[in-house]
PDB file of N, CA and C in Angstrom:
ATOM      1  N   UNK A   1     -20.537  57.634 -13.949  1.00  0.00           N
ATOM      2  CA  UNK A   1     -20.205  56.798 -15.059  1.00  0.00           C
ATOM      3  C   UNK A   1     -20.053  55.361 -14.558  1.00  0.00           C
ATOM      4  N   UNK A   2     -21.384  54.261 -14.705  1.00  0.00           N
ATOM      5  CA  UNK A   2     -21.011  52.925 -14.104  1.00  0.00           C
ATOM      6  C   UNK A   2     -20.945  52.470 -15.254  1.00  0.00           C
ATOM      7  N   UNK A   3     -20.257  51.093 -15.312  1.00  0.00           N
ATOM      8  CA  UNK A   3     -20.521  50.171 -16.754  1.00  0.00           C
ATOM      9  C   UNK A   3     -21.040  48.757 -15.873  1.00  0.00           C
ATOM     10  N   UNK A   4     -21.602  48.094 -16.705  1.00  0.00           N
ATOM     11  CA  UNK A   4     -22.537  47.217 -16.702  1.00  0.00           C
ATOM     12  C   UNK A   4     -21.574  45.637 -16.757  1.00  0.00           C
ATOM     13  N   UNK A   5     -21.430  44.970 -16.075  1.00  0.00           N
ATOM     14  CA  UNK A   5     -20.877  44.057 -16.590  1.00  0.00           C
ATOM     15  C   UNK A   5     -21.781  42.276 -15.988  1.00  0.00           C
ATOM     16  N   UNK A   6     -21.456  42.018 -17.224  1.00  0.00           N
ATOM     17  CA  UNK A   6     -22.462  40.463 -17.560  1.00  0.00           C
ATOM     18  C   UNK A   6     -21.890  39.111 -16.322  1.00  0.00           C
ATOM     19  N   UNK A   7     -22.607  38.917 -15.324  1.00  0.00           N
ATOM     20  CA  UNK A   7     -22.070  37.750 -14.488  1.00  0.00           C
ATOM     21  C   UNK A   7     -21.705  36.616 -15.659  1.00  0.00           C
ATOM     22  N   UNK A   8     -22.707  36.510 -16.491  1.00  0.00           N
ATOM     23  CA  UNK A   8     -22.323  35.359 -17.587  1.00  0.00           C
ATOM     24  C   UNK A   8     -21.141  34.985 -18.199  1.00  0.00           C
ATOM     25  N   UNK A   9     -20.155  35.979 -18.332  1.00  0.00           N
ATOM     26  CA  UNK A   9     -18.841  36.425 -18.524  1.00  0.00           C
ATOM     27  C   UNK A   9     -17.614  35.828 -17.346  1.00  0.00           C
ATOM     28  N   UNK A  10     -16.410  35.495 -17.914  1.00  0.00           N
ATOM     29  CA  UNK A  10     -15.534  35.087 -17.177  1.00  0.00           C
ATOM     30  C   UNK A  10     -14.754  36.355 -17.156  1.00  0.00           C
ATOM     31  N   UNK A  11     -13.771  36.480 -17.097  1.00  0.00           N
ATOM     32  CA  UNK A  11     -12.770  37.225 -16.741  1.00  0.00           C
ATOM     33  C   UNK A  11     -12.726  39.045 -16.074  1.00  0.00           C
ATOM     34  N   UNK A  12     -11.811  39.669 -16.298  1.00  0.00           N
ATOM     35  CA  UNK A  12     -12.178  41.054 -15.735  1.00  0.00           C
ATOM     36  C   UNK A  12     -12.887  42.025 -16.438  1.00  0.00           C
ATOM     37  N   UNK A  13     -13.579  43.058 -16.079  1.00  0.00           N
ATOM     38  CA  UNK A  13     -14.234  43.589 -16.858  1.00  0.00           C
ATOM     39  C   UNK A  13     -13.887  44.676 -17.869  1.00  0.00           C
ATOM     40  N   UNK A  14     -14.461  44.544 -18.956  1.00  0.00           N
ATOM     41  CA  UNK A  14     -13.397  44.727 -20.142  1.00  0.00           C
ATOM     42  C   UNK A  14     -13.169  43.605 -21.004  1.00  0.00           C
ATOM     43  N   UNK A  15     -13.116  42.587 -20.647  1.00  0.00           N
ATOM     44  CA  UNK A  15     -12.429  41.751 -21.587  1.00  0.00           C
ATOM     45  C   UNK A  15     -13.464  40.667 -22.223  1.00  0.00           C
ATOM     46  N   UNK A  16     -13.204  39.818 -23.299  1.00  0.00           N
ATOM     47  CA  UNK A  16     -14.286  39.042 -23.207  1.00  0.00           C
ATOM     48  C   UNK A  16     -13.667  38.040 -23.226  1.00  0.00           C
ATOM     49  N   UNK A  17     -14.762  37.215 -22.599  1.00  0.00           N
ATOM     50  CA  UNK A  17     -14.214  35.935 -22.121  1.00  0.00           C
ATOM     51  C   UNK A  17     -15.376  34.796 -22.840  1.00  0.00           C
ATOM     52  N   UNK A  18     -15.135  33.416 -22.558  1.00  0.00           N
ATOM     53  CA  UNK A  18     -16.304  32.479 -22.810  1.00  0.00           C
ATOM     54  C   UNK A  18     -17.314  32.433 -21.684  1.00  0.00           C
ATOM     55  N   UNK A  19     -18.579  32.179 -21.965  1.00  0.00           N
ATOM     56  CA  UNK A  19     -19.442  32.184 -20.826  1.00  0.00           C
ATOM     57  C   UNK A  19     -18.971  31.256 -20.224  1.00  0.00           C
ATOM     58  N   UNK A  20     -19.615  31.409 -18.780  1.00  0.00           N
ATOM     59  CA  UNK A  20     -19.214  30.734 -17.936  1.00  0.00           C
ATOM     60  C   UNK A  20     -20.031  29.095 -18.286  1.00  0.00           C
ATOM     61  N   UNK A  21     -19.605  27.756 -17.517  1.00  0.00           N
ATOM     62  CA  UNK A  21     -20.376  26.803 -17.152  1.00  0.00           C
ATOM     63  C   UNK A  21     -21.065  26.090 -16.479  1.00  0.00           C
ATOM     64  N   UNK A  22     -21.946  26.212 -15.966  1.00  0.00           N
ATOM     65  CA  UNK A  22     -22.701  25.816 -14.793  1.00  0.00           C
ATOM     66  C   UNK A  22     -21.876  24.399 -14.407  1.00  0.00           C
ATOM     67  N   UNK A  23     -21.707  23.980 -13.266  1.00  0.00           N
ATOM     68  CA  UNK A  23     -21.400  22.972 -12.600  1.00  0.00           C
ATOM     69  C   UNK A  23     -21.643  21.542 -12.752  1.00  0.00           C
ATOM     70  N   UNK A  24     -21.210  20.291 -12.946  1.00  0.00           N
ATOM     71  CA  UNK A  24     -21.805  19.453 -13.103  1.00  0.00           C
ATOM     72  C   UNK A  24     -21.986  18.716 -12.413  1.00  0.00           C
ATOM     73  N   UNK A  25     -23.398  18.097 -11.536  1.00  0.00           N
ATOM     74  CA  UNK A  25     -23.759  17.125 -10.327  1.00  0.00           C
ATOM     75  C   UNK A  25     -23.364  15.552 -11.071  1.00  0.00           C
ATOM     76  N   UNK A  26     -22.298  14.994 -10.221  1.00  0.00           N
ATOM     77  CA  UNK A  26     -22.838  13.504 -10.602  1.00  0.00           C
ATOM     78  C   UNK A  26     -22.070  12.674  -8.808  1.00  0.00           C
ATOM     79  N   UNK A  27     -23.301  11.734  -9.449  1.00  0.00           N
ATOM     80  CA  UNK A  27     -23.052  10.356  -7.677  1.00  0.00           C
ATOM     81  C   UNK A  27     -22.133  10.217  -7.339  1.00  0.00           C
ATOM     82  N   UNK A  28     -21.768  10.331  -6.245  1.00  0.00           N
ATOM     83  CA  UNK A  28     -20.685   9.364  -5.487  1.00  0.00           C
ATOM     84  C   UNK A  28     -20.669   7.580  -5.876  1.00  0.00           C
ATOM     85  N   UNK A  29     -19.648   7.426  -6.360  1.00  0.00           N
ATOM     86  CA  UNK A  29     -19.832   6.205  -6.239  1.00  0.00           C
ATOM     87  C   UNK A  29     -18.048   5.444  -5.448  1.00  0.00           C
ATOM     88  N   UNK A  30     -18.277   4.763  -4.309  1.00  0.00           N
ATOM     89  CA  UNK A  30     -17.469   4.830  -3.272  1.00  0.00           C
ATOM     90  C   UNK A  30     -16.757   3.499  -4.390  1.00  0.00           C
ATOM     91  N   UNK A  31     -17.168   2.687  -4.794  1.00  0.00           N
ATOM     92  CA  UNK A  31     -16.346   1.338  -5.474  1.00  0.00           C
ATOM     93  C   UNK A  31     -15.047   2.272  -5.625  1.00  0.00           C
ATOM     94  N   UNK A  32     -14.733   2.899  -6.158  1.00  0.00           N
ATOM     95  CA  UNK A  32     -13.476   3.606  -6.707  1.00  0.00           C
ATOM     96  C   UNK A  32     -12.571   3.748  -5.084  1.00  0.00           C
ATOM     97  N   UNK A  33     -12.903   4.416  -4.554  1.00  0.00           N
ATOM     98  CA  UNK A  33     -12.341   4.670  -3.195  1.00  0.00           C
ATOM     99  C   UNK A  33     -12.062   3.291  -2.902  1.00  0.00           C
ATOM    100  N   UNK A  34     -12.775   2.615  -2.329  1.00  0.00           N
ATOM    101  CA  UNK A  34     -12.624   0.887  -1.775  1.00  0.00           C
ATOM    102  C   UNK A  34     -11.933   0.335  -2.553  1.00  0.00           C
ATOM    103  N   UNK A  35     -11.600   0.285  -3.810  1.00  0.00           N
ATOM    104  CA  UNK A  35     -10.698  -0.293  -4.782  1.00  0.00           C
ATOM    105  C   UNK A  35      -9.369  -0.097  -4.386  1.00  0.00           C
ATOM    106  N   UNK A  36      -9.195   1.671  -4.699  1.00  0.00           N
ATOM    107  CA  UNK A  36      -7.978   2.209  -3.723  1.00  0.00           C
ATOM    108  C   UNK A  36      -7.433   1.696  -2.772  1.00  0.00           C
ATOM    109  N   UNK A  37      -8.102   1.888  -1.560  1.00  0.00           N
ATOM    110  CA  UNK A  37      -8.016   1.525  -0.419  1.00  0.00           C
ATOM    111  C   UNK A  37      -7.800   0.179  -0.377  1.00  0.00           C
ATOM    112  N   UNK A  38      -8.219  -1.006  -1.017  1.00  0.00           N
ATOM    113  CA  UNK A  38      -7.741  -2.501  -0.657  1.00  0.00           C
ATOM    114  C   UNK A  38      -6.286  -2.739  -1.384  1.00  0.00           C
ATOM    115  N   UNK A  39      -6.420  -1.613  -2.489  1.00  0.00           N
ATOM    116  CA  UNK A  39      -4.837  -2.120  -3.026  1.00  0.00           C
ATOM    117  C   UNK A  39      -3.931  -1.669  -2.248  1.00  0.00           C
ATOM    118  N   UNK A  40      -4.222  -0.523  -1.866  1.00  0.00           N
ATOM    119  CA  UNK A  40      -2.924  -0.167  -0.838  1.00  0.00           C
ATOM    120  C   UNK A  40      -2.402  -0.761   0.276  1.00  0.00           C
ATOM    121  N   UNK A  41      -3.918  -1.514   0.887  1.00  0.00           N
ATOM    122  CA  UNK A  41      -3.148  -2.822   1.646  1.00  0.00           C
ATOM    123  C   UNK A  41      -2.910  -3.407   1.271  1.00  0.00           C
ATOM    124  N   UNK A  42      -3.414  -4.366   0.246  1.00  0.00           N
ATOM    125  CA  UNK A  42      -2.539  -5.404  -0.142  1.00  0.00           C
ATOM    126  C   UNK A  42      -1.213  -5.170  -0.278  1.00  0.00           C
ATOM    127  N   UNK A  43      -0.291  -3.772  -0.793  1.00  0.00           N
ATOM    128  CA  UNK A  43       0.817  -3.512  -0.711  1.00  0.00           C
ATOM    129  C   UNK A  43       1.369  -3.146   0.059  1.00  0.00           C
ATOM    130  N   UNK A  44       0.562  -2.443   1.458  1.00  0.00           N
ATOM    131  CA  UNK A  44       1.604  -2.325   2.375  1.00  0.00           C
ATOM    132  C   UNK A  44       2.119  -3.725   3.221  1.00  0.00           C
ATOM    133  N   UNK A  45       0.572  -4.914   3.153  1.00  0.00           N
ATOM    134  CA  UNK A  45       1.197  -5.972   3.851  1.00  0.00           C
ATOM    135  C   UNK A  45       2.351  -7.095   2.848  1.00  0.00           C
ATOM    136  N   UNK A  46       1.888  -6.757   1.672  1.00  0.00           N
ATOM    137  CA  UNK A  46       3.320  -7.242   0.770  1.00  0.00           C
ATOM    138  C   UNK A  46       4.508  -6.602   0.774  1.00  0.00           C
ATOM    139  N   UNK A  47       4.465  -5.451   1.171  1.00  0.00           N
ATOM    140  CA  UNK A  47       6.160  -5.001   1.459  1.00  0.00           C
ATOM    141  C   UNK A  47       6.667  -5.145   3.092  1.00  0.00           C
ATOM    142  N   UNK A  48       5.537  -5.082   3.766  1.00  0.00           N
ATOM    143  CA  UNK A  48       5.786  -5.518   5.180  1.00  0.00           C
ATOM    144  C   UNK A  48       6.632  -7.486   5.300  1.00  0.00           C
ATOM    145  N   UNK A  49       5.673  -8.001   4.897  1.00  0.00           N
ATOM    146  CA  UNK A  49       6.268  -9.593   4.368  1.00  0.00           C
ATOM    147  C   UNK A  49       7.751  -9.393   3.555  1.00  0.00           C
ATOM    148  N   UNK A  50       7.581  -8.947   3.032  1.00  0.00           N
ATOM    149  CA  UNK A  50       8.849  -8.906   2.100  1.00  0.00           C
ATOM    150  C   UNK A  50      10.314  -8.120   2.832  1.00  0.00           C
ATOM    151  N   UNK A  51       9.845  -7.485   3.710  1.00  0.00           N
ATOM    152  CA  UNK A  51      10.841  -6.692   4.675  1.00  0.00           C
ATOM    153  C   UNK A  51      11.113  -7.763   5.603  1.00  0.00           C
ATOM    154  N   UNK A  52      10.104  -8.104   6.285  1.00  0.00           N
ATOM    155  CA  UNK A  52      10.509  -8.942   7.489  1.00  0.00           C
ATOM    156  C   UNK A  52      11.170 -10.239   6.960  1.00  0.00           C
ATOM    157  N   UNK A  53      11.332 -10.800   5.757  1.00  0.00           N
ATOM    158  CA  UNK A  53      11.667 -11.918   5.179  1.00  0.00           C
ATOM    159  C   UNK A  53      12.982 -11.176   5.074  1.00  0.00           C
ATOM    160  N   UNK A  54      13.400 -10.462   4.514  1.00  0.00           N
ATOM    161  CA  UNK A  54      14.640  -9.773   4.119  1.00  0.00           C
ATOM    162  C   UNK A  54      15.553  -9.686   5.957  1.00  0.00           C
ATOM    163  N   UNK A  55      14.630  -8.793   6.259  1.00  0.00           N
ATOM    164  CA  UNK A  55      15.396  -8.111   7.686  1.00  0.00           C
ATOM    165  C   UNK A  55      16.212 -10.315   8.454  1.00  0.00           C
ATOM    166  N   UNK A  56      15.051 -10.872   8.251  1.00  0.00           N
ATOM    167  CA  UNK A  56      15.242 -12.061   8.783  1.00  0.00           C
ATOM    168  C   UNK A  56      16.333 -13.224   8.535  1.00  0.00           C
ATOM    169  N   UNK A  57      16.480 -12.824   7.043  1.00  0.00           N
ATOM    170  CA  UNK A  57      17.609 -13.608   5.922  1.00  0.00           C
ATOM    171  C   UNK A  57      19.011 -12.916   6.391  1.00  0.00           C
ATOM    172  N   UNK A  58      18.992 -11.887   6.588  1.00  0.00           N
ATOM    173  CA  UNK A  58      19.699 -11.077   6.701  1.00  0.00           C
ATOM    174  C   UNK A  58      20.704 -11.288   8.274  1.00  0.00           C
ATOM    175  N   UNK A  59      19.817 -11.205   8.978  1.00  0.00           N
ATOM    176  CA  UNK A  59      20.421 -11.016  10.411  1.00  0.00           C
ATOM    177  C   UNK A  59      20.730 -13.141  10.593  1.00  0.00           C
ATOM    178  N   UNK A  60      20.349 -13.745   9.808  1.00  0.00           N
ATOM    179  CA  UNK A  60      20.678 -15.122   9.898  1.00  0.00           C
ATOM    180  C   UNK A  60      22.599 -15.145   8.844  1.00  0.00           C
ATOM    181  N   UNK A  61      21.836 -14.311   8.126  1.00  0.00           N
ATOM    182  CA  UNK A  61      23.127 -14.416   7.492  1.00  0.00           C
ATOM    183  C   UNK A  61      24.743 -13.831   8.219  1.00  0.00           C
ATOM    184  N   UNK A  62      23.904 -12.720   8.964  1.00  0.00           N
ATOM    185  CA  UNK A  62      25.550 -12.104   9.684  1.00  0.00           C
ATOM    186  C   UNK A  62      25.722 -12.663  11.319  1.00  0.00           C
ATOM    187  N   UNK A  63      24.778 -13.494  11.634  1.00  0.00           N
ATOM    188  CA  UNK A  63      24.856 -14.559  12.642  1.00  0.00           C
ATOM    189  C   UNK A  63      26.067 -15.697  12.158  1.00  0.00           C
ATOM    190  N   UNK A  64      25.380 -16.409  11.028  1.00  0.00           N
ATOM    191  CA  UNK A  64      26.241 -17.428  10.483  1.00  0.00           C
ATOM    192  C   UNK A  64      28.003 -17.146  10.035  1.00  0.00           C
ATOM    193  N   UNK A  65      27.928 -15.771   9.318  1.00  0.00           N
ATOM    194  CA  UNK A  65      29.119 -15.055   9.552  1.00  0.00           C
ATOM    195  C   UNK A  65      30.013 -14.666  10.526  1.00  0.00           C
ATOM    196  N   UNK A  66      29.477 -14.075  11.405  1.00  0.00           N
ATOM    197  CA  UNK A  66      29.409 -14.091  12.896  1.00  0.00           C
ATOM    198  C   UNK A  66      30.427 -15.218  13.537  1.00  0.00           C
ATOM    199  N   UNK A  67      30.005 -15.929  13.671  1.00  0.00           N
ATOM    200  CA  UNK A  67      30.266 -17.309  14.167  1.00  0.00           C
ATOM    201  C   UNK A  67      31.045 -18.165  13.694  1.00  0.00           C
ATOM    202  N   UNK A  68      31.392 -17.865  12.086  1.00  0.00           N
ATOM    203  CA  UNK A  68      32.179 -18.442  11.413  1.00  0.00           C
ATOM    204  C   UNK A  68      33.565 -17.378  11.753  1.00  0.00           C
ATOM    205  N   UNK A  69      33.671 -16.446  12.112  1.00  0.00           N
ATOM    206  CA  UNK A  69      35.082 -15.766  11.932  1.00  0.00           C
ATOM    207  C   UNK A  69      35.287 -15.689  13.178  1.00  0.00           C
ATOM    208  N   UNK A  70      34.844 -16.273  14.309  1.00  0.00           N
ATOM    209  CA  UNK A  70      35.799 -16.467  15.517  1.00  0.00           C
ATOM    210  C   UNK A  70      34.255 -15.780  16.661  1.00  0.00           C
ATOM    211  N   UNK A  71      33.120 -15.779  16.427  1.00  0.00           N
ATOM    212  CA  UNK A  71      32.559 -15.284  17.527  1.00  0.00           C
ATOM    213  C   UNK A  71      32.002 -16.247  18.717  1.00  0.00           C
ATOM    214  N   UNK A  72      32.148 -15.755  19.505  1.00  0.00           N
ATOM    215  CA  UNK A  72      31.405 -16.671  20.620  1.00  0.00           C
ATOM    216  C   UNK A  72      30.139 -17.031  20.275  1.00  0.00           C
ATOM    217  N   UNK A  73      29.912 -18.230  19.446  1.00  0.00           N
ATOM    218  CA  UNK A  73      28.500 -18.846  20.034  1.00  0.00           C
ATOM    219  C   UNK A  73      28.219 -20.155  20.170  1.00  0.00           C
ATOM    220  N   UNK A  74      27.228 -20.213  20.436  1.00  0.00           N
ATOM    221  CA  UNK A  74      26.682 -21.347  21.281  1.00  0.00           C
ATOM    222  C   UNK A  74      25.818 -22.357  19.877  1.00  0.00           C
ATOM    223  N   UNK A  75      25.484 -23.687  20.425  1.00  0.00           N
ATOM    224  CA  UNK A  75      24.890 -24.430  19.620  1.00  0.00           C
ATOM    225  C   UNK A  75      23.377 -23.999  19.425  1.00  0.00           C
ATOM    226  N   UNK A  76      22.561 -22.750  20.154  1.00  0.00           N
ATOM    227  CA  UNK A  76      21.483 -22.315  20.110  1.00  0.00           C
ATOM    228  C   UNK A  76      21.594 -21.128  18.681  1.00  0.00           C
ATOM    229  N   UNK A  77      23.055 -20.317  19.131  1.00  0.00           N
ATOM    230  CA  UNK A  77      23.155 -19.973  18.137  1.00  0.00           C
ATOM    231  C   UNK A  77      23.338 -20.026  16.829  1.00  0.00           C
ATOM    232  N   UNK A  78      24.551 -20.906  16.949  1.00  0.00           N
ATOM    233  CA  UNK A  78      24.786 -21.710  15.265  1.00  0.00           C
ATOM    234  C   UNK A  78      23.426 -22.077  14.394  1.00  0.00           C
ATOM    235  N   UNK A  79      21.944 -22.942  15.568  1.00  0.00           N
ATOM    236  CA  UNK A  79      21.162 -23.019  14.929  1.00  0.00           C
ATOM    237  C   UNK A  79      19.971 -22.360  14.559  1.00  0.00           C
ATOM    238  N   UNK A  80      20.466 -20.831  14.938  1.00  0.00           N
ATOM    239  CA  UNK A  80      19.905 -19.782  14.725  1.00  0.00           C
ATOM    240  C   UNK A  80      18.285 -20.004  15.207  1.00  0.00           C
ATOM    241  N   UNK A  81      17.875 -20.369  16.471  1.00  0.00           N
ATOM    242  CA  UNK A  81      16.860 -20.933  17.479  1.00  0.00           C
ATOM    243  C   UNK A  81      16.082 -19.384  17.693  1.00  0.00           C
ATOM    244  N   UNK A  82      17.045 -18.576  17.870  1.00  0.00           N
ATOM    245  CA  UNK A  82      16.152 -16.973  18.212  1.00  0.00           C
ATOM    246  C   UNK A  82      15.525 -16.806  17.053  1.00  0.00           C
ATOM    247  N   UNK A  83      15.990 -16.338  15.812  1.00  0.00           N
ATOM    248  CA  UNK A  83      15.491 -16.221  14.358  1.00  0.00           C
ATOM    249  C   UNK A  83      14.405 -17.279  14.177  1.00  0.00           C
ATOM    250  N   UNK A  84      14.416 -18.487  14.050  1.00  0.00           N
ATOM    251  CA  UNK A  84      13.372 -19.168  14.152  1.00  0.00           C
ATOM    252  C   UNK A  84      12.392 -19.068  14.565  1.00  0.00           C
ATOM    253  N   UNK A  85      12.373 -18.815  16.013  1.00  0.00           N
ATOM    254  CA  UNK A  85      11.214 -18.592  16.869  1.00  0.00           C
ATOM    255  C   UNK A  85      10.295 -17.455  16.165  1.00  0.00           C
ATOM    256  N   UNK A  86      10.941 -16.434  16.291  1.00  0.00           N
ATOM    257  CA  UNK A  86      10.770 -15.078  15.856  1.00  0.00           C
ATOM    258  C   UNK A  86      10.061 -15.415  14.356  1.00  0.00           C
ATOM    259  N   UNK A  87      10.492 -16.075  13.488  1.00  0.00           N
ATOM    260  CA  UNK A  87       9.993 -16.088  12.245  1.00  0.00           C
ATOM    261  C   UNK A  87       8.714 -16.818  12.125  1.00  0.00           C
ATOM    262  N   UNK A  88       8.977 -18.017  13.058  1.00  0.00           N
ATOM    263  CA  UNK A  88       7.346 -18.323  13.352  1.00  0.00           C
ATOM    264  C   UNK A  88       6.213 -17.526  14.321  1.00  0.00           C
ATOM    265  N   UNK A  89       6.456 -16.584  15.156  1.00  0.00           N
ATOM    266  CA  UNK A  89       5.651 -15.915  15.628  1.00  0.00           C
ATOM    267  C   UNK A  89       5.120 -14.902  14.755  1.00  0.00           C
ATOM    268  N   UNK A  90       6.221 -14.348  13.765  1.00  0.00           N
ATOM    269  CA  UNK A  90       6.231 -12.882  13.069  1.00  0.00           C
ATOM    270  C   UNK A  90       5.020 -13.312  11.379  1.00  0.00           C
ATOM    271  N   UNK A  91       5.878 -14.704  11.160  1.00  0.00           N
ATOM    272  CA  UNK A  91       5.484 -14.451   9.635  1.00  0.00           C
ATOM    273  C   UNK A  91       4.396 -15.306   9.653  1.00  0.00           C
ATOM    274  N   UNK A  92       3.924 -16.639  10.257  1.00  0.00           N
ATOM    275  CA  UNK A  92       2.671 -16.831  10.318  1.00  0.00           C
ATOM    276  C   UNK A  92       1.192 -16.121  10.210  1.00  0.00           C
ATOM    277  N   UNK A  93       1.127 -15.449  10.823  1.00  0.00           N
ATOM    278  CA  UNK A  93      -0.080 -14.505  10.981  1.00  0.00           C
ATOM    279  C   UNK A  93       0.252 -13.734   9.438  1.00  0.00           C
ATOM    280  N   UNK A  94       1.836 -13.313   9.383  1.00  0.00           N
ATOM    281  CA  UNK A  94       1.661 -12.094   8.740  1.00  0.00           C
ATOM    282  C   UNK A  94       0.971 -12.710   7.056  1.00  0.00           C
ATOM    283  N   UNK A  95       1.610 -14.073   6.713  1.00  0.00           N
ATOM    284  CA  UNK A  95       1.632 -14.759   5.524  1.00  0.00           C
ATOM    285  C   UNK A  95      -0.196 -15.069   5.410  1.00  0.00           C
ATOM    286  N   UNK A  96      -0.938 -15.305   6.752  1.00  0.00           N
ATOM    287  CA  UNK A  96      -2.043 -15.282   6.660  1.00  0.00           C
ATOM    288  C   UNK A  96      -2.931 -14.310   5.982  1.00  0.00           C
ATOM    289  N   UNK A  97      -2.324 -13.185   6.491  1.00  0.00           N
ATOM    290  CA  UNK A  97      -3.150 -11.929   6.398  1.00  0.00           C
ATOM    291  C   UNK A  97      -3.067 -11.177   4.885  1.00  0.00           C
ATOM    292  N   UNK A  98      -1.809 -11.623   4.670  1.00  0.00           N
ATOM    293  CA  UNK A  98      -1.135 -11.386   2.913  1.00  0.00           C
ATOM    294  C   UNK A  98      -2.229 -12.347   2.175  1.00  0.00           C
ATOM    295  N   UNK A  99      -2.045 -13.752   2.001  1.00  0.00           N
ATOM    296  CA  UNK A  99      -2.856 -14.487   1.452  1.00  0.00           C
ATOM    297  C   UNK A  99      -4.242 -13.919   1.103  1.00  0.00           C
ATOM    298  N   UNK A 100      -4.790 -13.763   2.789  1.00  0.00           N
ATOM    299  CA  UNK A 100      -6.129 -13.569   2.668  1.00  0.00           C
ATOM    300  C   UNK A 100      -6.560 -12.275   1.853  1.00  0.00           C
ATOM    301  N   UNK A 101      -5.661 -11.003   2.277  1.00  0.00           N
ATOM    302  CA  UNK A 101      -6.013  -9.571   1.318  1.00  0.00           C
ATOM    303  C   UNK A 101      -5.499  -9.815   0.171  1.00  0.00           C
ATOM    304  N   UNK A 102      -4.704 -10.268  -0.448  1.00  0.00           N
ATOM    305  CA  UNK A 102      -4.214 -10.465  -1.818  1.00  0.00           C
ATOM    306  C   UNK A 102      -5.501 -11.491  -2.620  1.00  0.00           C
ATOM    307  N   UNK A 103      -5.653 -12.302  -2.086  1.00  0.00           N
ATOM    308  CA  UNK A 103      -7.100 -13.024  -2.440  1.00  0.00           C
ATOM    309  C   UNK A 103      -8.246 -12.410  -2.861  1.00  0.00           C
ATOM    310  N   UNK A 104      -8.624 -11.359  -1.562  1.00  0.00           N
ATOM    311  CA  UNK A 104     -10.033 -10.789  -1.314  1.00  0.00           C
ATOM    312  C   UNK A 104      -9.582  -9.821  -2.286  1.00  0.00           C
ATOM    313  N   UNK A 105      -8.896  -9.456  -2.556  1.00  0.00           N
ATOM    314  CA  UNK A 105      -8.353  -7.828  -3.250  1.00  0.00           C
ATOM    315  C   UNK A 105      -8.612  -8.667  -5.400  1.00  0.00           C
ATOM    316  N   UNK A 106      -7.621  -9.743  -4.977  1.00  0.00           N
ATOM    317  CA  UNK A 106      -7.920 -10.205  -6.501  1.00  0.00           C
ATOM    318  C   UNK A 106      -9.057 -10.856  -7.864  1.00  0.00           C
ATOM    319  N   UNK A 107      -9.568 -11.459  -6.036  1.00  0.00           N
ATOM    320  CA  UNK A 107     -10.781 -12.018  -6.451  1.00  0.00           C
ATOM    321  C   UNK A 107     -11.924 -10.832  -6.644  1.00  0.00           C
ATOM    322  N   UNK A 108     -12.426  -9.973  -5.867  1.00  0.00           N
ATOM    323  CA  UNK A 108     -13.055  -9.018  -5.588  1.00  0.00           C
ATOM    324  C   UNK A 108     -12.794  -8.111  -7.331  1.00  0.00           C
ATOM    325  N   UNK A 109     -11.217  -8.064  -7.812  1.00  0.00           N
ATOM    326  CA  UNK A 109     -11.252  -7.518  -9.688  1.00  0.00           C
ATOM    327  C   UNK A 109     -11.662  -8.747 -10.469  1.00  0.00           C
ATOM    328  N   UNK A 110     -11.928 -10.119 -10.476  1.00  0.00           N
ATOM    329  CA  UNK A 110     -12.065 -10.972 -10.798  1.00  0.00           C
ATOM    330  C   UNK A 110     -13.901 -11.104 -11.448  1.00  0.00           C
ATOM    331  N   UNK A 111     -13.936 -10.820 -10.044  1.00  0.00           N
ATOM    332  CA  UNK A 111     -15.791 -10.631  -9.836  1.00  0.00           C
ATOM    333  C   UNK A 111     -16.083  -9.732 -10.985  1.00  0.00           C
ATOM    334  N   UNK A 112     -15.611  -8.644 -10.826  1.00  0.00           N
ATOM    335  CA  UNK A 112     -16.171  -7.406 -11.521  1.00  0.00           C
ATOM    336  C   UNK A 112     -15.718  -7.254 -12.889  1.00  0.00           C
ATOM    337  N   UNK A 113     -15.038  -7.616 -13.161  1.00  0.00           N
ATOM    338  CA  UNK A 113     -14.499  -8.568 -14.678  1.00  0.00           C
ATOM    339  C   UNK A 113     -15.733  -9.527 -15.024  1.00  0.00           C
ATOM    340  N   UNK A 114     -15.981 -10.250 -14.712  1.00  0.00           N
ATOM    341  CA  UNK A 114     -17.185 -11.201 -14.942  1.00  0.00           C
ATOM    342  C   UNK A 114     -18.360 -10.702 -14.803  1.00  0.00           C
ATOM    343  N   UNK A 115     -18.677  -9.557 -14.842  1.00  0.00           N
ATOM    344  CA  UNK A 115     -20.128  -8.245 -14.427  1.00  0.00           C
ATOM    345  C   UNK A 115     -20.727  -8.089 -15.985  1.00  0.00           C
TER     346      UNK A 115
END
């Protein structure tokens, strides 16, 4: 006793189901991915900037505190000379690199708006 059952058919046999649907081919098209992908830098180097600006405000601020409630420092310190340095080595490049991907990233939806 075999029974016959229809590949065309979804479910278990016995039951009826809707036919099945053949698959649908369509292109890769990578713009979508690359879109992705530039926004997410643009945001990781905007929260990176935005951290190191913070972390930087921050440690100036409990320096200045610091120093105001009785700590030992020096006139290098008061003028917070380490932080400085540091902020021009750190945020230069970094403010570059923000600019430039926030640019390329905006301009680049700009373009394709105008298509």
């Amino acid at each position: 006793m075999s029974t016959t059952v229809s590949l065309t058919e979804l479910g278990a046999p016995g039951t009826t189901a809707a036919p099945a649907t053949r698959p649908t081919a369509f292109l890769y098209d990578p713009a979508q991915d690359r879109e992705k992908v530039r926004g997410q830098v643009a945001l990781v180097l905007t929260w990176c900037l935005v951290g190191i600006v913070t972390a930087m405000t921050t440690a100036g601020l409990a320096t200045t505190v610091w120093c105001l409630h009785g700590g030992d420092c020096t006139d290098a310190t008061l003028e917070l000379k380490a932080i400085a340095s540091l902020a021009t080595m750190v945020l230069t490049p970094l403010v570059g690199l923000v600019g430039a991907v926030t640019g390329f990233y905006f301009g680049e939806k700009a373009a394709r708006v105008g298509e």
